[in-house]
PDB file of N, CA and C in Angstrom:
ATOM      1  N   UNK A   1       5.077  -0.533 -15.794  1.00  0.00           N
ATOM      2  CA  UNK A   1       4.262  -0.430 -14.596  1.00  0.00           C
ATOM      3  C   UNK A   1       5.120  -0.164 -13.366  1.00  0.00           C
ATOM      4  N   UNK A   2       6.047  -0.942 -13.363  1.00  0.00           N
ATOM      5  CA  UNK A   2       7.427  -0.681 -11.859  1.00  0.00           C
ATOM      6  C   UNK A   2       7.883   0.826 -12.132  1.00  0.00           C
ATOM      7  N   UNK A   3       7.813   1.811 -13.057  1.00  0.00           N
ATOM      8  CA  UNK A   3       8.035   3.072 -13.230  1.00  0.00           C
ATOM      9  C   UNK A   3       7.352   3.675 -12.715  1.00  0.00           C
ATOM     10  N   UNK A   4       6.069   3.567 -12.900  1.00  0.00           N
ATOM     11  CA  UNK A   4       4.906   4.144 -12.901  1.00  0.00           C
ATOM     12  C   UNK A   4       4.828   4.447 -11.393  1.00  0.00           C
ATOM     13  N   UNK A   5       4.860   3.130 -10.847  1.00  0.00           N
ATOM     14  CA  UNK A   5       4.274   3.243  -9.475  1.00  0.00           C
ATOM     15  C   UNK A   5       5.853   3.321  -8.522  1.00  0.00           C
ATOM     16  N   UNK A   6       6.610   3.573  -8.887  1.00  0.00           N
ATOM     17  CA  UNK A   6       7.983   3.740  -8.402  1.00  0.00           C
ATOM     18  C   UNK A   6       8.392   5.246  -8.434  1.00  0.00           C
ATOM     19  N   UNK A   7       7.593   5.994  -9.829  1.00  0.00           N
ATOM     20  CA  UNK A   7       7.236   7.667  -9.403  1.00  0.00           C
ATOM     21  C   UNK A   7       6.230   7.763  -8.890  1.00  0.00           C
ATOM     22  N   UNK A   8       5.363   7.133  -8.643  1.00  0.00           N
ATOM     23  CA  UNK A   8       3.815   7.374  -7.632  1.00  0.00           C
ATOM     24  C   UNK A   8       4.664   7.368  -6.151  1.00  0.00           C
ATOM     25  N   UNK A   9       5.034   6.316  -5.973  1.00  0.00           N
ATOM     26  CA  UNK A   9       5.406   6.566  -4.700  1.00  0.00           C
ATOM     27  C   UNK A   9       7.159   7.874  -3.846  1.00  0.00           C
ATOM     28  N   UNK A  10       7.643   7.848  -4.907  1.00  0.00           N
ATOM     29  CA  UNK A  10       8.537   9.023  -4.730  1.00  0.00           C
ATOM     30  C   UNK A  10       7.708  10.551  -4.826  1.00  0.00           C
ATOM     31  N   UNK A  11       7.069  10.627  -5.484  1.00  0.00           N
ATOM     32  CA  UNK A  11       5.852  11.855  -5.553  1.00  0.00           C
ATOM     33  C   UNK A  11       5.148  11.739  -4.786  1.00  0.00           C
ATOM     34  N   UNK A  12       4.472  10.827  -3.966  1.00  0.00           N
ATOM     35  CA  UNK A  12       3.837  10.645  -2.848  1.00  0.00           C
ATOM     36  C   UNK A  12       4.437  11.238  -1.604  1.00  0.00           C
ATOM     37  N   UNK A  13       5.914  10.559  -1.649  1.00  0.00           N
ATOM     38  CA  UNK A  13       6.321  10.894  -0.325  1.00  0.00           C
ATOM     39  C   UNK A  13       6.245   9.703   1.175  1.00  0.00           C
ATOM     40  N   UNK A  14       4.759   9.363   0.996  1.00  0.00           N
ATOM     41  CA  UNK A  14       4.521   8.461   1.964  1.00  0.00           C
ATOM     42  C   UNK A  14       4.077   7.061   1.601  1.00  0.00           C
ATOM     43  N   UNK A  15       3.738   6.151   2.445  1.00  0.00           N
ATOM     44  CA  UNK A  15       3.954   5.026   2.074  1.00  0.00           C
ATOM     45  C   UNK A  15       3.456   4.529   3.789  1.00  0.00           C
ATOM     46  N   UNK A  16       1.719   3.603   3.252  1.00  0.00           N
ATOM     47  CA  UNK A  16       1.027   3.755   5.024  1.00  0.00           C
ATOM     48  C   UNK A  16       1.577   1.983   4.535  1.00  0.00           C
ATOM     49  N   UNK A  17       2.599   1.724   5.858  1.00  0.00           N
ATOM     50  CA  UNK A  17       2.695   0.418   6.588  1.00  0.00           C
ATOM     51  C   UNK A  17       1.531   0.272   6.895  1.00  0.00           C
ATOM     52  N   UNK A  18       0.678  -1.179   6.441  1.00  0.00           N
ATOM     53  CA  UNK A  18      -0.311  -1.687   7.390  1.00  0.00           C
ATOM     54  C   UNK A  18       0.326  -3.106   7.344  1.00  0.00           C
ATOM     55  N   UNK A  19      -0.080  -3.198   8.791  1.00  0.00           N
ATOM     56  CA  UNK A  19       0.555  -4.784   9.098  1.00  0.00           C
ATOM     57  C   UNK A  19      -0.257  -5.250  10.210  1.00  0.00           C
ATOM     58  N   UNK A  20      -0.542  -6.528  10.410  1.00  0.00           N
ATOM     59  CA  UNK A  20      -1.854  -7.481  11.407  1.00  0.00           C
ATOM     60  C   UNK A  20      -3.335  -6.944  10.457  1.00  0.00           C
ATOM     61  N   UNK A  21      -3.402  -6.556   9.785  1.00  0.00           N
ATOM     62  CA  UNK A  21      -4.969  -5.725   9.260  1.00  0.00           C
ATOM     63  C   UNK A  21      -5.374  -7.567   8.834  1.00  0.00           C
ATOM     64  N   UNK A  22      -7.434  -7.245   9.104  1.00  0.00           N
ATOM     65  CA  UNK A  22      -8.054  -8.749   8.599  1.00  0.00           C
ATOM     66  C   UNK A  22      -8.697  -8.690   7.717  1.00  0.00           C
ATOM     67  N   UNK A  23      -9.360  -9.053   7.277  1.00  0.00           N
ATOM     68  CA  UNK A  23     -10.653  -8.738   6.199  1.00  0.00           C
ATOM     69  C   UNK A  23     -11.666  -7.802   7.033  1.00  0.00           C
ATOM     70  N   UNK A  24     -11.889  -8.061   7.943  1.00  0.00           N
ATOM     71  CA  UNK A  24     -13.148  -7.322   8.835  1.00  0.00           C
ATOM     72  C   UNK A  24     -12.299  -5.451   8.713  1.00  0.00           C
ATOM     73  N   UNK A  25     -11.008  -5.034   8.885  1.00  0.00           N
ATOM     74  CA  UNK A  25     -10.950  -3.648   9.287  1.00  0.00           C
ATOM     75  C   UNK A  25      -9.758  -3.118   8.195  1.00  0.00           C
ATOM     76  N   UNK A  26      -9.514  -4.058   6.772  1.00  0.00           N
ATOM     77  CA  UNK A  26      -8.866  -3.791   5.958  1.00  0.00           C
ATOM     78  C   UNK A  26      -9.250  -2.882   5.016  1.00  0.00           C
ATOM     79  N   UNK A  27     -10.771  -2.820   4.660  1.00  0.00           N
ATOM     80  CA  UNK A  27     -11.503  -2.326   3.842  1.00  0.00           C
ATOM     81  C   UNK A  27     -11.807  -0.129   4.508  1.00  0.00           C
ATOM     82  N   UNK A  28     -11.792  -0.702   6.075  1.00  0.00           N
ATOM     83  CA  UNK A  28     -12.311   0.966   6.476  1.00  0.00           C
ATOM     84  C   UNK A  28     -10.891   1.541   6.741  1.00  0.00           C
ATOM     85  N   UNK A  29      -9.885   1.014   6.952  1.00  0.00           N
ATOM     86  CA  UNK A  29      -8.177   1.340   6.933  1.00  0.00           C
ATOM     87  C   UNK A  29      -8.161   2.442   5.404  1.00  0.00           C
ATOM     88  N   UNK A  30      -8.205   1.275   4.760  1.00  0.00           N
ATOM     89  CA  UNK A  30      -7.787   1.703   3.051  1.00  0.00           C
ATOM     90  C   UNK A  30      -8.471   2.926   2.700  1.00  0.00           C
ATOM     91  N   UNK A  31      -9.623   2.907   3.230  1.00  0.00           N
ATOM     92  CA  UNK A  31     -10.440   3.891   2.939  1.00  0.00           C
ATOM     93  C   UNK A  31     -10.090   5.235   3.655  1.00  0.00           C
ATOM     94  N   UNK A  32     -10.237   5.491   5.205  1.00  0.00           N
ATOM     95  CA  UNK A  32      -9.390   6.486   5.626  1.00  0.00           C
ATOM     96  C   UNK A  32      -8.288   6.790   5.084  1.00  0.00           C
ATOM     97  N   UNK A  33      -7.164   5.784   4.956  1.00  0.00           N
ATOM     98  CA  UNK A  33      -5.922   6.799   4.626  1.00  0.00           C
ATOM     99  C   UNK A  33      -6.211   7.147   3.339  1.00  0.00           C
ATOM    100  N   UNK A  34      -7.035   6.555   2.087  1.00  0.00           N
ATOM    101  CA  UNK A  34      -7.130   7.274   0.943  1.00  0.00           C
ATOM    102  C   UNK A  34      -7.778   8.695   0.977  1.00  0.00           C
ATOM    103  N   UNK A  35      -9.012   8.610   1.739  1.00  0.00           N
ATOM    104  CA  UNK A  35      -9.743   9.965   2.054  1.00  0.00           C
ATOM    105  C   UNK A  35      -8.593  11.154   2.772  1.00  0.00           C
ATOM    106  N   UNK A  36      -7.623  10.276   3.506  1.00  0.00           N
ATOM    107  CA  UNK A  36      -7.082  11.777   4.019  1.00  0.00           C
ATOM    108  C   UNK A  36      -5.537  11.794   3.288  1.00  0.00           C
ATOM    109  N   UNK A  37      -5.814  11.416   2.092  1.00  0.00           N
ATOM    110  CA  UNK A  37      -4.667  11.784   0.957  1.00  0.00           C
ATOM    111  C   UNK A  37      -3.388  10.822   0.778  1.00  0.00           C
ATOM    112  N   UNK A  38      -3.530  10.085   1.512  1.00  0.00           N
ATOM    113  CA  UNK A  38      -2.734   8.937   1.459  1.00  0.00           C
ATOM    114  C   UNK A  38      -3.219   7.684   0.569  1.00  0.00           C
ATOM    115  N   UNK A  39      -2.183   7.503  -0.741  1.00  0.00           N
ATOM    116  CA  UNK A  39      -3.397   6.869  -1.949  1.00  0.00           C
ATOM    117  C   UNK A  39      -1.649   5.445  -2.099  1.00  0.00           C
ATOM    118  N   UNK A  40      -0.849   5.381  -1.405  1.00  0.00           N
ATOM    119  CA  UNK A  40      -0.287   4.514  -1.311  1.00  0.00           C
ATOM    120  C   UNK A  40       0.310   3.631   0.072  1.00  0.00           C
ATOM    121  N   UNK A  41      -0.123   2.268  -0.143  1.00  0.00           N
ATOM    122  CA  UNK A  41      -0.084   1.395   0.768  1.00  0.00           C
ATOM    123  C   UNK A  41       0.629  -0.029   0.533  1.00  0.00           C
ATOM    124  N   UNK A  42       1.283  -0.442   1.739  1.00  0.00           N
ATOM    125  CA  UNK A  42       1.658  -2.004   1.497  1.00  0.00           C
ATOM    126  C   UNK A  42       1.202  -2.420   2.366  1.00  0.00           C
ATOM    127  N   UNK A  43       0.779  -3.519   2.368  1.00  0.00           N
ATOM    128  CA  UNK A  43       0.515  -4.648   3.107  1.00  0.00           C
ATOM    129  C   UNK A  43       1.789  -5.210   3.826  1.00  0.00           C
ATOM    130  N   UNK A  44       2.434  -5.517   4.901  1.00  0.00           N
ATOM    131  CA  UNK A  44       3.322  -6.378   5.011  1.00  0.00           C
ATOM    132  C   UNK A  44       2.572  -7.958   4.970  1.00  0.00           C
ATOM    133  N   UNK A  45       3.803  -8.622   3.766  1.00  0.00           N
ATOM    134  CA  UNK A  45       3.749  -9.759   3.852  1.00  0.00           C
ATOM    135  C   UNK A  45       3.943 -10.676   5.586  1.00  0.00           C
ATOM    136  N   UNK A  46       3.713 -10.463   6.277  1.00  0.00           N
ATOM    137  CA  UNK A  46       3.809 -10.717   7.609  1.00  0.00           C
ATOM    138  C   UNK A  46       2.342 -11.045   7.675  1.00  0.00           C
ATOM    139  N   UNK A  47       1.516 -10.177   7.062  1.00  0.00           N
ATOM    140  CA  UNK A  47       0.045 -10.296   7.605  1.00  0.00           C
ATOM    141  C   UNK A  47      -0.366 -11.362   7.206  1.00  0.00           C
ATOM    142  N   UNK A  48      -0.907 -12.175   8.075  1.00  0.00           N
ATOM    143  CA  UNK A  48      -1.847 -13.308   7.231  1.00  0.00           C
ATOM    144  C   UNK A  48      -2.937 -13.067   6.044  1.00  0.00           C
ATOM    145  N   UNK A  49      -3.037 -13.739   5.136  1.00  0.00           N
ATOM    146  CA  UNK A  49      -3.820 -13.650   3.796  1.00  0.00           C
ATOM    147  C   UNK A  49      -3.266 -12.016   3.440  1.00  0.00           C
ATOM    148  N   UNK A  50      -2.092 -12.047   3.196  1.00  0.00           N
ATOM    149  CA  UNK A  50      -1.993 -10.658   2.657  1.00  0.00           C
ATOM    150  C   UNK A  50      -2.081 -10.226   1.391  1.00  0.00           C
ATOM    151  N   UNK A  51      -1.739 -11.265   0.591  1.00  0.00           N
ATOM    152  CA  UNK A  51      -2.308 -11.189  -1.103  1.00  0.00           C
ATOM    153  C   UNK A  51      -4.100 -11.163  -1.279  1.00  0.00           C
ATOM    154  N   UNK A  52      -4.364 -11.827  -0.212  1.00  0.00           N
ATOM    155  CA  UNK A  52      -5.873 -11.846  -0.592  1.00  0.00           C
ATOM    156  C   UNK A  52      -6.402 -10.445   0.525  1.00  0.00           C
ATOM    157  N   UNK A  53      -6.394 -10.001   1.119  1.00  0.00           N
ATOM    158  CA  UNK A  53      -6.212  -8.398   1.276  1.00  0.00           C
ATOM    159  C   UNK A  53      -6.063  -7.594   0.586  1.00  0.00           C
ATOM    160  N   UNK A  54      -4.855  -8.051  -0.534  1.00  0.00           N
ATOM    161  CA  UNK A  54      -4.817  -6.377  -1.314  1.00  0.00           C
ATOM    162  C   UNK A  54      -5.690  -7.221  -2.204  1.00  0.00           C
ATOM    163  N   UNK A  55      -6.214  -8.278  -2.500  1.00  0.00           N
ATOM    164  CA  UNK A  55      -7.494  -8.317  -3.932  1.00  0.00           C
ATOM    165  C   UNK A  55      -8.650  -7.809  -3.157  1.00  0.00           C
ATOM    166  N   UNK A  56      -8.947  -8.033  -1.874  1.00  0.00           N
ATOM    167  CA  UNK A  56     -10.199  -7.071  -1.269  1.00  0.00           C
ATOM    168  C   UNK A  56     -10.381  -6.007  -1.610  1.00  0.00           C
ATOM    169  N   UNK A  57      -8.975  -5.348  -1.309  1.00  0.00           N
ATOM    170  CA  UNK A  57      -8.673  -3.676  -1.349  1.00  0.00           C
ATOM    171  C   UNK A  57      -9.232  -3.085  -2.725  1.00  0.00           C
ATOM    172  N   UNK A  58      -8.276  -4.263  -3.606  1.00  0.00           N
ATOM    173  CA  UNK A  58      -9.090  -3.432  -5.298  1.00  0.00           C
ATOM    174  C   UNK A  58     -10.492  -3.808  -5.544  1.00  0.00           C
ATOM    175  N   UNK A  59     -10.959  -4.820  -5.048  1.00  0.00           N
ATOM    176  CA  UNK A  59     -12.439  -5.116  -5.372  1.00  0.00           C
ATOM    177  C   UNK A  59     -13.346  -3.911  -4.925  1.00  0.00           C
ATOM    178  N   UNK A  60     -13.257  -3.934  -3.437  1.00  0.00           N
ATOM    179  CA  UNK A  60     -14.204  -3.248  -2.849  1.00  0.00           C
ATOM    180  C   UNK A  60     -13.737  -1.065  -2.735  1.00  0.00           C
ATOM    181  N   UNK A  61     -12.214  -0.805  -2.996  1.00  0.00           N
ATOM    182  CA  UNK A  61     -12.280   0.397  -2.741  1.00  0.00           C
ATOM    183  C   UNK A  61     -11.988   0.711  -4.062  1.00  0.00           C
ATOM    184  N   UNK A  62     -13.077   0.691  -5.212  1.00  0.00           N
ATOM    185  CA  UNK A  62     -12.435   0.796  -6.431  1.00  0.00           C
ATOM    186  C   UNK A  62     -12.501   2.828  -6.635  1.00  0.00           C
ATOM    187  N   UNK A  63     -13.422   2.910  -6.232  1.00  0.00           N
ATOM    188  CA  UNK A  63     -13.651   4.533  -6.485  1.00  0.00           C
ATOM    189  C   UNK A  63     -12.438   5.297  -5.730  1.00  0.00           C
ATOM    190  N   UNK A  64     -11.585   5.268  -5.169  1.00  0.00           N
ATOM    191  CA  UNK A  64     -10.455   5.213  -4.577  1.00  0.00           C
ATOM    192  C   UNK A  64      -8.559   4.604  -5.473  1.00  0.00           C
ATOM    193  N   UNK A  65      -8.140   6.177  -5.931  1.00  0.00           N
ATOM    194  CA  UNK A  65      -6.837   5.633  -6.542  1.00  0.00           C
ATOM    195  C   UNK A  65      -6.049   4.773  -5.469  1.00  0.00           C
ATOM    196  N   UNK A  66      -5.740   4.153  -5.485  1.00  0.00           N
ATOM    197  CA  UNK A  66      -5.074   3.175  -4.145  1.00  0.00           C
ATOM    198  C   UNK A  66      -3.898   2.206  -5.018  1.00  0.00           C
ATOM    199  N   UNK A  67      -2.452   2.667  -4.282  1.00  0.00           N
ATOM    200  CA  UNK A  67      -1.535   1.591  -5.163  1.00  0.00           C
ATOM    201  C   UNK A  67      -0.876   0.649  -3.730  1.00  0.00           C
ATOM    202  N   UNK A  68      -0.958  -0.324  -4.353  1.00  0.00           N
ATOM    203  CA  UNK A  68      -0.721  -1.116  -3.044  1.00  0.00           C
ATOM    204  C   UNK A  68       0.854  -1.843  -3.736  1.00  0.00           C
ATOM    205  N   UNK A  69       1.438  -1.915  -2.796  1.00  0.00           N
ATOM    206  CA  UNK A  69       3.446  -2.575  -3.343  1.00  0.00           C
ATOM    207  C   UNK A  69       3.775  -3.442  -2.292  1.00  0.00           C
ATOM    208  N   UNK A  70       4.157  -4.353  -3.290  1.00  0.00           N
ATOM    209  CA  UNK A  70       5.457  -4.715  -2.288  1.00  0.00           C
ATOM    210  C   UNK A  70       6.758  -5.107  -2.949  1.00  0.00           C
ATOM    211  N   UNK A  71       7.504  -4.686  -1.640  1.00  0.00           N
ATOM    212  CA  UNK A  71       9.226  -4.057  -2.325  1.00  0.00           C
ATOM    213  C   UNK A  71      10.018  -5.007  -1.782  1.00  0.00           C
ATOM    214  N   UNK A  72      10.917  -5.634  -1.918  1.00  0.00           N
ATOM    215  CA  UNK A  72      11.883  -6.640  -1.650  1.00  0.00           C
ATOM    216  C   UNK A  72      12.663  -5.363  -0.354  1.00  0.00           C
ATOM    217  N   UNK A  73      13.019  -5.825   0.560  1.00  0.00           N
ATOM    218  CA  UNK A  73      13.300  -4.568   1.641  1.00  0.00           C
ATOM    219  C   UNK A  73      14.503  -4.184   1.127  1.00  0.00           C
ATOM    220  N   UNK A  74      15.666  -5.316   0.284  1.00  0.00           N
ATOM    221  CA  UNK A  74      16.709  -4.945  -0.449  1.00  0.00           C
ATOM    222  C   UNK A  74      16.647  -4.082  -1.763  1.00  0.00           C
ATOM    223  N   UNK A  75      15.630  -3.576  -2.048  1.00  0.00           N
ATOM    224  CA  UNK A  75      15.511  -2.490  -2.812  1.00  0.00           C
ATOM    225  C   UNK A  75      14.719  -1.383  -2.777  1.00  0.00           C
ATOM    226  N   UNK A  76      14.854  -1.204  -1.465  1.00  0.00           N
ATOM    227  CA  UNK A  76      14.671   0.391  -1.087  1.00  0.00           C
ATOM    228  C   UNK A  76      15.478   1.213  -1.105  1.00  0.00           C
ATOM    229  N   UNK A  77      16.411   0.685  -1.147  1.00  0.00           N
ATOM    230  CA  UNK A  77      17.940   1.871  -1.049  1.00  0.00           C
ATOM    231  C   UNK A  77      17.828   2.692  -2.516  1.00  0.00           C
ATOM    232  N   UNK A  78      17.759   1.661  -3.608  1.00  0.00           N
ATOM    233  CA  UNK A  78      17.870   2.195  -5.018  1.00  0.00           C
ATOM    234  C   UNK A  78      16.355   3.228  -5.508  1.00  0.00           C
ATOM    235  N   UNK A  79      15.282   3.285  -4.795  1.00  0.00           N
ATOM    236  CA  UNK A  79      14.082   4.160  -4.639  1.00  0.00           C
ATOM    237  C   UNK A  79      14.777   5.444  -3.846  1.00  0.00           C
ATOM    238  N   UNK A  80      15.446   5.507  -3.460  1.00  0.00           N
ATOM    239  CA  UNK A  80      15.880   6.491  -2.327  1.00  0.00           C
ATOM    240  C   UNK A  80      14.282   7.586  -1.580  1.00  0.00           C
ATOM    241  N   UNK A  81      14.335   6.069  -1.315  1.00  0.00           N
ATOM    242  CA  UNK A  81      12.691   6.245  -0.022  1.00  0.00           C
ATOM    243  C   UNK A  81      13.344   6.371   1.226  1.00  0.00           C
ATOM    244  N   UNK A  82      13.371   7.069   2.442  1.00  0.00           N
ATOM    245  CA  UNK A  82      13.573   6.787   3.572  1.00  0.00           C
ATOM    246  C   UNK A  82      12.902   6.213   4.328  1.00  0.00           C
ATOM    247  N   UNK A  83      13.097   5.261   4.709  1.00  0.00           N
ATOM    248  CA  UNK A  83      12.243   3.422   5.160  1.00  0.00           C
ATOM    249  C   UNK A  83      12.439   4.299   6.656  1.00  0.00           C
ATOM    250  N   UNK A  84      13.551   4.284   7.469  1.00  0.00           N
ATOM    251  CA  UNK A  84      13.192   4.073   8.739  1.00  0.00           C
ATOM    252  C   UNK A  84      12.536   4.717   9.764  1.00  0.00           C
TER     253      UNK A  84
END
């Protein structure tokens, strides 16, 4: 599965930071950036209830491929993602 979605997101390219998002504007977020081709997202752990956010995310945007990650920030280097 860490393959999988470790070439999803190098084939992607992008990678939508959402961070402060609540339950009330998490659901129409996810949804825009999936509609405008953006089908990978993290949550920063910063956000409050952020595990229970991304179980919103899969409940409610299921018709929507949507991979949601989170990456130890010390292993981005070895993805050779450009973070900054």
């Amino acid at each position: 599965m860490i393959m999988i979605i470790t070439s999803k997101i190098i084939e992607s390219g992008v990678v939508a930071v959402i961070r402060g998002a609540n339950e009330e504007n998490i659901i129409p977020i996810a949804k825009a950036l999936g509609v405008g081709g953006v089908d990978t997202l993290e949550i920063t752990v910063e956000t409050p209830k952020a595990v229970s956010l991304m179980l919103l995310i899969f409940q409610l945007v299921g018709e929507l491929q949507i991979y949601i990650i989170l990456i130890p920030f010390r292993h981005l280097n070895s993805l050779n993602i450009n973070y900054r």
